[in-house]
N, C-alpha and C. Protein backbone atom coordinates (compact mmCIF):
# COMPACT_ATOMS: atom_id res chain seq x y z
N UNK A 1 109.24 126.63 96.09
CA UNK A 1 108.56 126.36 97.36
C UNK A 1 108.91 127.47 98.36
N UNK A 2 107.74 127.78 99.33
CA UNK A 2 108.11 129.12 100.01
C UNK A 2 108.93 128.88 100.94
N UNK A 3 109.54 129.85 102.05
CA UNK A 3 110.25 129.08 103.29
C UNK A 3 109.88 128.11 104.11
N UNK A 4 108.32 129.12 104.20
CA UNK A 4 107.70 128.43 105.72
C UNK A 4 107.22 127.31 105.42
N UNK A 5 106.67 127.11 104.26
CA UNK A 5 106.41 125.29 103.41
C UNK A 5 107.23 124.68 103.60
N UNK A 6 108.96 124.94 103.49
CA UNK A 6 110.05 124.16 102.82
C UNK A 6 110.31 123.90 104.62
N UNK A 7 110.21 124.67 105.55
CA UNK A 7 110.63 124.54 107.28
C UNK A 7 109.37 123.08 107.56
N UNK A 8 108.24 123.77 107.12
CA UNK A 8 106.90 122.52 107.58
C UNK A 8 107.16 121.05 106.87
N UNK A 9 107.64 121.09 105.89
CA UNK A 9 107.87 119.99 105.21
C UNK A 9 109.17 119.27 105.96
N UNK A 10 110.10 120.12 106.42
CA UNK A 10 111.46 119.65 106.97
C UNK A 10 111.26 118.79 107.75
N UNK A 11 110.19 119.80 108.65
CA UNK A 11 110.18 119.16 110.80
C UNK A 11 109.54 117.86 110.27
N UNK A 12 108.45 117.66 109.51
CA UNK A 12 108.07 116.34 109.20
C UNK A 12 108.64 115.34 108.87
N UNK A 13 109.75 115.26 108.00
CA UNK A 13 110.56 114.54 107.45
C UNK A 13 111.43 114.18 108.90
N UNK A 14 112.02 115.18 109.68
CA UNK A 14 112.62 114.93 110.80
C UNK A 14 112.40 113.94 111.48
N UNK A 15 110.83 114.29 112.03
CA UNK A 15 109.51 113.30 113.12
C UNK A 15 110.25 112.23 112.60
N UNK A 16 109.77 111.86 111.18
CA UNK A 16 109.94 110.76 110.24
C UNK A 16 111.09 109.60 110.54
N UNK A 17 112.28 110.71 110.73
CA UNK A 17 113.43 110.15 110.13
C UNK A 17 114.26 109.36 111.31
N UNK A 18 113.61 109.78 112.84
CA UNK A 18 114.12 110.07 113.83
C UNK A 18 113.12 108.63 114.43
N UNK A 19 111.85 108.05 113.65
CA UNK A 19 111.05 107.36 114.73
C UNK A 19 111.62 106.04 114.27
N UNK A 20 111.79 105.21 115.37
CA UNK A 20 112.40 104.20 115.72
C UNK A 20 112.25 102.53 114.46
N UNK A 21 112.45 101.75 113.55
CA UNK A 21 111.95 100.85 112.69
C UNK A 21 113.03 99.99 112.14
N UNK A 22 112.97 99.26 111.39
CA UNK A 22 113.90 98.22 110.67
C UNK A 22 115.28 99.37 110.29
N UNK A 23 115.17 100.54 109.94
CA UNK A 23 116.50 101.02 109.64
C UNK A 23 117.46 101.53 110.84
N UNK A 24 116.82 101.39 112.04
CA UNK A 24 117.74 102.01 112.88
C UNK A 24 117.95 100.79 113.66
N UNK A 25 117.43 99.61 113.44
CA UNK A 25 117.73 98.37 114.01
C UNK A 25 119.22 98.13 112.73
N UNK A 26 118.55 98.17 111.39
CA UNK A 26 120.25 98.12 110.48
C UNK A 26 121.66 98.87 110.77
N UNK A 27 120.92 99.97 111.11
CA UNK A 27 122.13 100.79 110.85
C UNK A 27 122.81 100.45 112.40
N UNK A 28 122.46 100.38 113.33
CA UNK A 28 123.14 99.97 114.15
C UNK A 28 123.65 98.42 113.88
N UNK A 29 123.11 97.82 113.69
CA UNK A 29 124.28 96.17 113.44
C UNK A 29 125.68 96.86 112.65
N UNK A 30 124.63 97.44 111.60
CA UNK A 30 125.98 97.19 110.29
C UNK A 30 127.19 98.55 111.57
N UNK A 31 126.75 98.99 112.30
CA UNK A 31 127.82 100.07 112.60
C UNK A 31 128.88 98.89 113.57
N UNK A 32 127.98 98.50 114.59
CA UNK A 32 128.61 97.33 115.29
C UNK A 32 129.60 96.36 114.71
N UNK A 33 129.08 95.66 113.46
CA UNK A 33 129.48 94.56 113.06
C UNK A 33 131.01 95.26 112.23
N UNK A 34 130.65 96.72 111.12
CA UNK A 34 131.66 96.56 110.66
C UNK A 34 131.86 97.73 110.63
N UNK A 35 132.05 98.53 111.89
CA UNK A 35 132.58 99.78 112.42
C UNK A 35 131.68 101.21 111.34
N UNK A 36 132.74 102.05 112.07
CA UNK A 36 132.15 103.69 111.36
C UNK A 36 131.73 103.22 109.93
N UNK A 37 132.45 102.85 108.88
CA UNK A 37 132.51 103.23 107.39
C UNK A 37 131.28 102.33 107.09
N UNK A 38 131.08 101.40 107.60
CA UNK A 38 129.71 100.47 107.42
C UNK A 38 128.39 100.91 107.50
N UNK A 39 128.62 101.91 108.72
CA UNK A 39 127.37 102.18 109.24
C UNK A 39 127.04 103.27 108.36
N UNK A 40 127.84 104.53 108.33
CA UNK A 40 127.86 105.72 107.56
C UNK A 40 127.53 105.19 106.06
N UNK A 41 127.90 104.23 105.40
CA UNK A 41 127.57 103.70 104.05
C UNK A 41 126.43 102.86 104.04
N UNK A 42 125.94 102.44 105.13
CA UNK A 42 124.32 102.39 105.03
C UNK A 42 123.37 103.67 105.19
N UNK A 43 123.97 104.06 105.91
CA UNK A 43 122.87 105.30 106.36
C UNK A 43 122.75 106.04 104.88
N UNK A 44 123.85 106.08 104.09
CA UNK A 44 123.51 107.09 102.74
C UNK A 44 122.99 106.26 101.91
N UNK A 45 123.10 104.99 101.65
CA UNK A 45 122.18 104.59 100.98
C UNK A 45 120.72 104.47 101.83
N UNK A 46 120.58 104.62 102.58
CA UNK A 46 119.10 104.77 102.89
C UNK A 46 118.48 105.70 102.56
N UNK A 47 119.40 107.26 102.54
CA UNK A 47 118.88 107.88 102.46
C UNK A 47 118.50 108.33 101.05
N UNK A 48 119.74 107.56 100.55
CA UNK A 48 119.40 107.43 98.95
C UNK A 48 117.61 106.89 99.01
N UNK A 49 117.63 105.97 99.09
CA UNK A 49 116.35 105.54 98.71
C UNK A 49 115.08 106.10 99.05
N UNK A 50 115.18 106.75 100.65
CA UNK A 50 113.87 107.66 100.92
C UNK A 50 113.92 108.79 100.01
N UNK A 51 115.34 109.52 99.59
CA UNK A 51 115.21 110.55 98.31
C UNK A 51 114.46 110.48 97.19
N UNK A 52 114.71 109.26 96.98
CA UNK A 52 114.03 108.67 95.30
C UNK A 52 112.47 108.19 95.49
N UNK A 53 112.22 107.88 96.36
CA UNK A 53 110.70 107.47 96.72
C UNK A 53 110.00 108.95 97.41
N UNK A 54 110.29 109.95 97.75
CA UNK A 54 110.05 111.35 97.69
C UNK A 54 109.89 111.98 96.23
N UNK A 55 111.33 111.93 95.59
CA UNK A 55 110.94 112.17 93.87
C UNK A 55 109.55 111.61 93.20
N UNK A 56 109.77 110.08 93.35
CA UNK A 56 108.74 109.36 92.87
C UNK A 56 107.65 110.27 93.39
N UNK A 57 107.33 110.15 94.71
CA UNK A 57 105.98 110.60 95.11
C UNK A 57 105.25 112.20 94.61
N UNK A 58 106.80 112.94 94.41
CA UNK A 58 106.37 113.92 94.12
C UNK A 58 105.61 114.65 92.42
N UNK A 59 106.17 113.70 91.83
CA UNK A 59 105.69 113.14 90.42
C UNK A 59 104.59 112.63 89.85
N UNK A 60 103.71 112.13 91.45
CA UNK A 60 102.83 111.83 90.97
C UNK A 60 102.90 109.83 91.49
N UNK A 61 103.97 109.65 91.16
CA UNK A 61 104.15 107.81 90.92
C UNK A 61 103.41 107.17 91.95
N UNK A 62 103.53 107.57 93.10
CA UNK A 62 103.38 107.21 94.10
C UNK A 62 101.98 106.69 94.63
N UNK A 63 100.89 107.71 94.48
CA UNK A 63 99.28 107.74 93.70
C UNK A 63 99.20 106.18 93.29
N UNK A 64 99.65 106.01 92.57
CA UNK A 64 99.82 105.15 91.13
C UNK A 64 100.05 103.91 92.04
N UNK A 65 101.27 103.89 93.16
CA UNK A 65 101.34 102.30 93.04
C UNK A 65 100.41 102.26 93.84
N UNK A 66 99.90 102.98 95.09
CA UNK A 66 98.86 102.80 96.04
C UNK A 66 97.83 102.23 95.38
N UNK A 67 97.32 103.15 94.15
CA UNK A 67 96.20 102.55 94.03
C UNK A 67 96.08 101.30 92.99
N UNK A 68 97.24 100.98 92.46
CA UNK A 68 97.54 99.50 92.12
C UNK A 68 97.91 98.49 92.98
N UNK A 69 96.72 97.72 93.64
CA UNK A 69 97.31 96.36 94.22
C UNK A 69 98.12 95.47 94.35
N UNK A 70 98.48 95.08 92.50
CA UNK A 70 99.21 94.34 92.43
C UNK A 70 100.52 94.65 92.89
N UNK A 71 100.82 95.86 91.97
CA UNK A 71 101.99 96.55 92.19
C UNK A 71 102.74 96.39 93.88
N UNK A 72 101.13 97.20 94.42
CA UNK A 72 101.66 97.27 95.62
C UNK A 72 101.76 96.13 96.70
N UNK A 73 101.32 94.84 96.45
CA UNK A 73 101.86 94.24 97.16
C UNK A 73 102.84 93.29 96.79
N UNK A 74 103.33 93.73 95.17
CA UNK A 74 104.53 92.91 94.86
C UNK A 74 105.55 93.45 95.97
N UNK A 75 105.84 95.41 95.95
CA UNK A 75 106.42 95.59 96.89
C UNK A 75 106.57 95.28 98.01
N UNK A 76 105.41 95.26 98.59
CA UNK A 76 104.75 94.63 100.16
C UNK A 76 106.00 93.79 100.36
N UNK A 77 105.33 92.56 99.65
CA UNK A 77 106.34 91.24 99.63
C UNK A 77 107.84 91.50 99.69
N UNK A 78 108.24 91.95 98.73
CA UNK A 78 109.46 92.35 98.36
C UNK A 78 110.39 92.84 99.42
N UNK A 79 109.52 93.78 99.99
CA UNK A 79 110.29 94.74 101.28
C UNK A 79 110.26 93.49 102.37
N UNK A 80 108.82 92.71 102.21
CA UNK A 80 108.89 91.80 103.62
C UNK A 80 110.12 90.85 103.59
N UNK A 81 110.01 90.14 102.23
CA UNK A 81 111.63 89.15 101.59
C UNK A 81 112.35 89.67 102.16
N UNK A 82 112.89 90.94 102.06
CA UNK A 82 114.22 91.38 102.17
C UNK A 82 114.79 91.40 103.66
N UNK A 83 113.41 92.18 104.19
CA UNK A 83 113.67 91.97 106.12
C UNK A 83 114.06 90.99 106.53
N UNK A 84 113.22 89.93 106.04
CA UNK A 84 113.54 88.44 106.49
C UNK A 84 114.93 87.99 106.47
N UNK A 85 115.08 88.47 105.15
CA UNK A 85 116.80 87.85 105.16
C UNK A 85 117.52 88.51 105.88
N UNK A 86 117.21 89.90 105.71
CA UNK A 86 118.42 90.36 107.27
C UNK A 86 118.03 89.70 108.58
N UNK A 87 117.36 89.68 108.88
CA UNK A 87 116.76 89.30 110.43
C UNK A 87 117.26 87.66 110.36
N UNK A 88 117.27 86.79 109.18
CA UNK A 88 117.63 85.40 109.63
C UNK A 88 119.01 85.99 109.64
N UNK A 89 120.12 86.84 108.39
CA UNK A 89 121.21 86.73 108.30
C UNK A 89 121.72 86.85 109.63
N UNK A 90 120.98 88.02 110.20
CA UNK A 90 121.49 88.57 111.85
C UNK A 90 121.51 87.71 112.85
N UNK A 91 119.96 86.77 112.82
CA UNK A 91 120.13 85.78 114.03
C UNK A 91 121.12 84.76 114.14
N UNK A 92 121.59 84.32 112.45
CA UNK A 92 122.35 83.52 111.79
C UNK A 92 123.67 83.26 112.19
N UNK A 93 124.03 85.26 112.05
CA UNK A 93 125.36 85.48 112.37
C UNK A 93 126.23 84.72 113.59
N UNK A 94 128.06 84.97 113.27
CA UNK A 94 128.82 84.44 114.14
C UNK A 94 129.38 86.04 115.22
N UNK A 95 129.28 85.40 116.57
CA UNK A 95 129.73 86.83 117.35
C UNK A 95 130.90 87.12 116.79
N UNK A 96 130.94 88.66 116.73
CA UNK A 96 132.40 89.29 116.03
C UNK A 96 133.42 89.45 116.52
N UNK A 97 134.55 88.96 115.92
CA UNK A 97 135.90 88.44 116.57
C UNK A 97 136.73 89.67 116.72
N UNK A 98 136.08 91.03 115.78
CA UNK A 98 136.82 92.33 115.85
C UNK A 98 137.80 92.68 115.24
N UNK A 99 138.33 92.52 114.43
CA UNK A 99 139.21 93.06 113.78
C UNK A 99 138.78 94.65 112.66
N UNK A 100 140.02 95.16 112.88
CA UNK A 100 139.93 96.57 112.10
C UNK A 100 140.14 96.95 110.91
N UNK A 101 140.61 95.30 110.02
CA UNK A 101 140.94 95.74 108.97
C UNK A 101 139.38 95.61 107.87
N UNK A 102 138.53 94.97 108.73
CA UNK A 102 137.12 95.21 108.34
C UNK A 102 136.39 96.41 107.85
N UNK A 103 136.64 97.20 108.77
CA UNK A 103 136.22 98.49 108.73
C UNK A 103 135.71 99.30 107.70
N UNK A 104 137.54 99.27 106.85
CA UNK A 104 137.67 99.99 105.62
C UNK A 104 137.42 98.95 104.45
N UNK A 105 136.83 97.92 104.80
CA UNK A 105 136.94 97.40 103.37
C UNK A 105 136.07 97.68 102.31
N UNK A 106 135.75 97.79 100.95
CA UNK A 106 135.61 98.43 100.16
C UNK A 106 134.14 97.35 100.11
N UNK A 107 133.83 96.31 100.12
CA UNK A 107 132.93 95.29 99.43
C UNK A 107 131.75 95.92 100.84
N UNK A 108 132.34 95.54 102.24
CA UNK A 108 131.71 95.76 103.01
C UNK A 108 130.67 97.23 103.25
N UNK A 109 131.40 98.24 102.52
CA UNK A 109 130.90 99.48 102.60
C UNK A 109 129.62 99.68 101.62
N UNK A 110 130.15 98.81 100.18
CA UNK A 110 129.10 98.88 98.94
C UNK A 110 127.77 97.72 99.33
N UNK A 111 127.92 96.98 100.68
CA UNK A 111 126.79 95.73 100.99
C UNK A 111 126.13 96.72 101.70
N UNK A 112 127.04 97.49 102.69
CA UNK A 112 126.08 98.47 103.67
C UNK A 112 124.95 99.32 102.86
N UNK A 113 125.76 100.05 101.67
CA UNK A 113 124.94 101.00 101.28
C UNK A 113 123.42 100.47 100.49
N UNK A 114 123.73 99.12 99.88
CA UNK A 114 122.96 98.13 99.24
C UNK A 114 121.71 98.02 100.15
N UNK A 115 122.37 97.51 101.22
CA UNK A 115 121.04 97.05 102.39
C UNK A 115 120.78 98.38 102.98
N UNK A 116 120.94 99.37 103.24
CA UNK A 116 120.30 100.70 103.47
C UNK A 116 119.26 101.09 102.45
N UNK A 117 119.66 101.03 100.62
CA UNK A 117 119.20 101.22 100.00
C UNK A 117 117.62 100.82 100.04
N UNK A 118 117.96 99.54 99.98
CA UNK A 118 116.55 98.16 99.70
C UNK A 118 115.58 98.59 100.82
N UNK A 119 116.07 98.41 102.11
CA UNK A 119 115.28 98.77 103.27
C UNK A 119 114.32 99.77 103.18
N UNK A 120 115.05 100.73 102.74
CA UNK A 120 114.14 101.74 101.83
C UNK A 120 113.12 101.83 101.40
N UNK A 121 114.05 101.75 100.28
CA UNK A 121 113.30 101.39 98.25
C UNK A 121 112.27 100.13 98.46
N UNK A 122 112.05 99.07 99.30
CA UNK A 122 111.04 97.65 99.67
C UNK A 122 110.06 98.31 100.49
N UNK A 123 110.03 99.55 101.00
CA UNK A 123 109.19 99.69 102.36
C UNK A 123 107.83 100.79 101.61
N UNK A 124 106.77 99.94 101.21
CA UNK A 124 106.03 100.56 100.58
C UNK A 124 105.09 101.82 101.84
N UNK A 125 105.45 101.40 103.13
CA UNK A 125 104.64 102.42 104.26
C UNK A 125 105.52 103.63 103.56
N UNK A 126 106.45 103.73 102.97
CA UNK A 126 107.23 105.21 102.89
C UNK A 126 106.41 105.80 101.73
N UNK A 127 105.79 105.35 100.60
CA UNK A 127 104.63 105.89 99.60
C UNK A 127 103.22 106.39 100.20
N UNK A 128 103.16 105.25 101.47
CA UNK A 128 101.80 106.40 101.95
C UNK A 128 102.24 107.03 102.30
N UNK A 129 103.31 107.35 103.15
CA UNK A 129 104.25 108.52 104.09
C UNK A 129 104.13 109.52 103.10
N UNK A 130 104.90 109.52 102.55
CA UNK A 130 104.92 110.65 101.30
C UNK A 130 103.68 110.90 100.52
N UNK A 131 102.89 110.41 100.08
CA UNK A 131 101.53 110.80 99.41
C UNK A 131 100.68 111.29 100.40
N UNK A 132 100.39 111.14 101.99
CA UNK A 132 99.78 111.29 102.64
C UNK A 132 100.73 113.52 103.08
N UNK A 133 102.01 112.92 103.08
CA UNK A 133 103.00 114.32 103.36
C UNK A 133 102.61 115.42 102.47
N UNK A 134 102.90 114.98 100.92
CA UNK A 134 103.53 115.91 100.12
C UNK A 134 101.81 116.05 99.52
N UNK A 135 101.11 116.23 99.83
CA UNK A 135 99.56 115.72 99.08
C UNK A 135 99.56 117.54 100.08
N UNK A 136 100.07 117.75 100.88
CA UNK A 136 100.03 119.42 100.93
C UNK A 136 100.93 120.77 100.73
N UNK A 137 101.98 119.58 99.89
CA UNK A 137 102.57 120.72 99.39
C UNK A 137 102.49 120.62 97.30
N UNK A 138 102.56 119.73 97.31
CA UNK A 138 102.32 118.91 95.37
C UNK A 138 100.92 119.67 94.95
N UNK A 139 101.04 120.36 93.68
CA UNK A 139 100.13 121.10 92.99
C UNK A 139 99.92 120.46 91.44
N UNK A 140 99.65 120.05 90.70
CA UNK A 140 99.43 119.92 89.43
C UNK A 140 100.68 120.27 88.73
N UNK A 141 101.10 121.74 88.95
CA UNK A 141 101.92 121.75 88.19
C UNK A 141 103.60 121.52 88.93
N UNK A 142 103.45 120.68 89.83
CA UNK A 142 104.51 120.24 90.28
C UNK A 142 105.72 119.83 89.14
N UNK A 143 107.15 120.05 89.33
CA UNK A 143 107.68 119.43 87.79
C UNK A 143 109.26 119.03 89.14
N UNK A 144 110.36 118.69 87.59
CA UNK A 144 111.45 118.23 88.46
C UNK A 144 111.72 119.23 89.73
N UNK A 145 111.68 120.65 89.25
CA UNK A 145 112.86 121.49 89.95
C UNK A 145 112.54 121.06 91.92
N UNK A 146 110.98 121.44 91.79
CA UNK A 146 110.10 121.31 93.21
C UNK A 146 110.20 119.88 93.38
N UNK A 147 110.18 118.73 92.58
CA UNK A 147 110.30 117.57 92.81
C UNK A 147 111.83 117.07 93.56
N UNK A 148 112.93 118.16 93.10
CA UNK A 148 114.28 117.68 93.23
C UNK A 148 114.66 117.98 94.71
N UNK A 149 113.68 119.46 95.31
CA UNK A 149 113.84 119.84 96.45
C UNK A 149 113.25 119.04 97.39
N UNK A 150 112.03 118.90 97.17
CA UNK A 150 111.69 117.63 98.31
C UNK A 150 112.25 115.69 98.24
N UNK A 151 113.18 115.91 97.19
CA UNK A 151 114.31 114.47 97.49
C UNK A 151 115.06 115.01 97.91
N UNK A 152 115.46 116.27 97.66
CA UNK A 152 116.79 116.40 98.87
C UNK A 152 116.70 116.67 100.25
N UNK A 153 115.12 116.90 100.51
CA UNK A 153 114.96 117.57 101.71
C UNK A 153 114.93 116.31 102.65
N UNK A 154 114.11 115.16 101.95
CA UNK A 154 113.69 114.29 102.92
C UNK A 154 114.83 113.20 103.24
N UNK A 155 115.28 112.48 101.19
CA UNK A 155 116.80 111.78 101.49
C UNK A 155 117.75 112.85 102.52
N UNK A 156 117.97 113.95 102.63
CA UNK A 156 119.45 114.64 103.19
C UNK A 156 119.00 114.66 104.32
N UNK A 157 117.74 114.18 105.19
CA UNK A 157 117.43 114.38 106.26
C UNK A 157 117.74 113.04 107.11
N UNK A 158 117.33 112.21 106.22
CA UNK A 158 117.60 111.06 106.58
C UNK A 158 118.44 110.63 106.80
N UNK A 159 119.20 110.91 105.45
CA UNK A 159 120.96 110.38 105.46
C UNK A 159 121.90 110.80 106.87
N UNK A 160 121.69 112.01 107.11
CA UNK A 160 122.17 113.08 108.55
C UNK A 160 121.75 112.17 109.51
N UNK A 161 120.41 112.01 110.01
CA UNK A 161 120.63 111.20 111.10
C UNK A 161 120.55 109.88 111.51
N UNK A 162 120.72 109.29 109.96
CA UNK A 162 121.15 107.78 110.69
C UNK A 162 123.22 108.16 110.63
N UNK A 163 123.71 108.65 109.38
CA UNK A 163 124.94 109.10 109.75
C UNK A 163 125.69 109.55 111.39
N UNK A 164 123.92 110.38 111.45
CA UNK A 164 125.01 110.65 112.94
C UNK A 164 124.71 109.10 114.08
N UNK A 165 123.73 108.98 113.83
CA UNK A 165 123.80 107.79 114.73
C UNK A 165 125.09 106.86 114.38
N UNK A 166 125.51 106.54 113.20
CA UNK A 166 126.63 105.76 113.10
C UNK A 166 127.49 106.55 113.68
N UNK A 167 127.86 107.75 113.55
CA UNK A 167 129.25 108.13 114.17
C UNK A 167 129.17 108.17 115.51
N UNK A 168 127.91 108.12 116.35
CA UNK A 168 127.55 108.37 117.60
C UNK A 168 128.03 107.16 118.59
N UNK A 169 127.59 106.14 117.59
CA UNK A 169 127.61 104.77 117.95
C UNK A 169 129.27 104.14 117.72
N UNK A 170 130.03 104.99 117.10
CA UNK A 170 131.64 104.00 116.20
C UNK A 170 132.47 105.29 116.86
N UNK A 171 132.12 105.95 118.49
CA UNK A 171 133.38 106.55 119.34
C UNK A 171 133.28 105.82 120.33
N UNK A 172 134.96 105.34 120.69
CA UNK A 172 135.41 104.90 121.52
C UNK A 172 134.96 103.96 122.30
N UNK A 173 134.39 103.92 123.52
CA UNK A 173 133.77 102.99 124.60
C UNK A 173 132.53 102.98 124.08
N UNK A 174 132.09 103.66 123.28
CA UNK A 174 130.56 103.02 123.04
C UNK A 174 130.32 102.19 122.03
N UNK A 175 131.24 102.37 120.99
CA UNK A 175 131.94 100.90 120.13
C UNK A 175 132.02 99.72 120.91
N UNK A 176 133.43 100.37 121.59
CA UNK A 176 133.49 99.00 122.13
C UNK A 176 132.72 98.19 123.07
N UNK A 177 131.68 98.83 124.49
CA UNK A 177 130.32 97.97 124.70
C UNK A 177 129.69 97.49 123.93
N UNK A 178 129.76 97.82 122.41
CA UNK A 178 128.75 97.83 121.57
C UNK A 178 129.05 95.87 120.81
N UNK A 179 130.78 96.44 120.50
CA UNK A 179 130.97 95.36 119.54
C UNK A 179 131.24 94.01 121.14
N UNK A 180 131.73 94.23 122.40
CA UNK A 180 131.49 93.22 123.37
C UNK A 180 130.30 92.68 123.50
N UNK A 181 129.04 92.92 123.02
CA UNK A 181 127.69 92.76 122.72
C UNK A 181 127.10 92.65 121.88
N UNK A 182 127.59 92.43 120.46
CA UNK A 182 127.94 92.04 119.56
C UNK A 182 126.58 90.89 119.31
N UNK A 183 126.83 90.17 119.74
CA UNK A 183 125.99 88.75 119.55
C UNK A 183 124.38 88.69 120.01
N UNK A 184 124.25 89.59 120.95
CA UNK A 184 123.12 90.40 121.62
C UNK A 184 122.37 90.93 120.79
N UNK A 185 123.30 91.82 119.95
CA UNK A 185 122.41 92.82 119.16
C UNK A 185 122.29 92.45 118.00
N UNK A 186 123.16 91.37 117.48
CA UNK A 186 122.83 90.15 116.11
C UNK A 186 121.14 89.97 116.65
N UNK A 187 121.22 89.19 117.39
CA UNK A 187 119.96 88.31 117.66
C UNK A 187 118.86 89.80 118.09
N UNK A 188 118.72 90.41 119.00
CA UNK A 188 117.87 91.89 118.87
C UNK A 188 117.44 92.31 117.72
N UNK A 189 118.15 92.76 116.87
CA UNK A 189 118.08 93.37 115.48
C UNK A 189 117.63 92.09 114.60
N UNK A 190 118.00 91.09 114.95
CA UNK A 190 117.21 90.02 114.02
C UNK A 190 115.66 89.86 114.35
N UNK A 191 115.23 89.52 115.62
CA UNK A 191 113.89 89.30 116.20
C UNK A 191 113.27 90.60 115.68
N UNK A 192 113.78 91.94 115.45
CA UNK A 192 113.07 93.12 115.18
C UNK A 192 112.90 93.16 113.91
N UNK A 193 113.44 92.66 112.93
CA UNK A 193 113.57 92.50 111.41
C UNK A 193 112.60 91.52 111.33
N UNK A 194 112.87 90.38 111.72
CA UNK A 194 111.49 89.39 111.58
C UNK A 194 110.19 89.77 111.73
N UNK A 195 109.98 90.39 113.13
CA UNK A 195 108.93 90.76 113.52
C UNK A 195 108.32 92.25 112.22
N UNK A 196 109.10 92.91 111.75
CA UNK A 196 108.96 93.97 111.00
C UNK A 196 108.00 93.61 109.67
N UNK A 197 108.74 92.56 109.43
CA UNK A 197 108.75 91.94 108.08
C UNK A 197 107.44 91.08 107.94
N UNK A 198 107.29 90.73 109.56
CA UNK A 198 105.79 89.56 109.42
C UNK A 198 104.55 90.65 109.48
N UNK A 199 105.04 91.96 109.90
CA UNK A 199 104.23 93.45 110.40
C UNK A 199 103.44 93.29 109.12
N UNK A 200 104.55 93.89 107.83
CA UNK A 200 104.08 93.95 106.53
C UNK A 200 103.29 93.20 105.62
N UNK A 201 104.30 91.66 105.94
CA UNK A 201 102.81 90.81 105.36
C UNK A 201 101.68 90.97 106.04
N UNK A 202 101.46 90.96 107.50
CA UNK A 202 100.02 91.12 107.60
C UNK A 202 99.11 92.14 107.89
C-alpha cells in the first residue's frame, strides 16, 4: 500500500475511532469502576476486535455478511443482546466502595478485555464501516500481507485512543471526581447502552 493511501486510510480510521458510541461509554465505566488496568484492558480488546473485523473486511468476508440477512441480523441481535446486558449490568450496579486492590486483579482485567472485545466483534455498523472504507483501497488481488496492514492500522488506532482515554481518565483528581460519581456514570453509561442497543434493533 502506498504512503499517501496508508495516511488516507489512517485519518479515517481516526474520525472513526475518536466519534463518540457504546465503546467510549464502556471504556469509561470499566476505567471508573476498576481503575487504569481495567480500562486499558478493555480498550485493547476493542481494539482487538475492530482489527479482526478490518481483516475480515479486507478479505472480502465482510461483502458476504452484508449481503446475507440472516447472518446479518443474527449479528444485529447479538451485538444488541450484548449492549443490553451491559447497560442493565451498569444500571444494576452497586456505587463503588473503592478499593485498590481491584485494580490489579487479574479476572477483572480478562472481563474488561472480553467486553471491549464483543462490543466490537457484535457491532455489525463496523462491516459497513469497513466495506464502505476499504471498498477504496481493496483490489481483487488483495491477500494477507495488505490485509494484515489495514488490521493493524485500524485495531492500533483504536486501541491508542481508547487507551489513552483510560489513562487520561485513571490520573489523580480526575479518577477521583470520577470514581465520587461513580453511581452517576453506572446509570449514564447504562441509559446509553440501552438506548444503543434498542438503536440496532430498530
Amino acid at each position: 500500500m502506498e504512503l499517501t493511501s496508508w495516511l488516507a486510510l489512517a485519518a479515517i480510521c481516526v474520525m472513526g475511532a475518536v466519534s463518540p458510541g457504546p465503546s467510549l461509554a464502556l471504556v469509561i465505566r470499566n476505567t471508573v469502576r476498576g481503575g487504569q488496568g481495567h480500562g486499558v484492558a478493555t480498550a485493547l480488546g476493542h481494539g482487538l476486535g475492530v482489527g479482526l473485523y478490518a481483516l475480515i473486511t479486507a478479505l472480502g468476508l465482510a461483502l458476504l455478511l452484508t449481503r446475507n440477512p440472516l447472518l446479518f441480523d443474527l449479528v444485529r441481535y447479538g451485538g444488541a443482546a450484548f449492549l443490553a446486558w451491559l447497560g442493565l449490568k451498569a444500571l444494576l450496579a452497586r456505587p463503588d466502595g473503592g478499593g485498590e486492590e481491584r485494580q490489579e486483579h487479574p479476572v477483572r482485567g480478562r472481563q474488561g478485555a472480553f467486553e471491549g472485545f464483543m462490543v466490537a466483534f457484535l457491532n455489525p455498523q463496523l462491516a459497513i464501516f469497513f466495506v464502505a472504507l476499504f471498498s477504496q483501497f481493496v483490489r481483487a488481488d488483495t491477500g494477507w500481507q495488505q490485509g494484515g496492514i489495514m488490521m493493524l492500522t485500524a485495531g492500533g488506532i483504536d486501541a491508542l485512543w481508547y487507551v489513552l482515554v483510560a489513562l487520561a481518565l485513571s490520573r489523580g483528581p480526575v479518577l477521583a471526581c470520577l470514581k465520587a460519581k461513580s453511581g452517576v456514570i453506572d446509570k449514564l453509561s447504562g441509559l446509553v447502552l440501552l438506548g444503543l442497543a434498542l438503536k440496532v434493533v430498530l
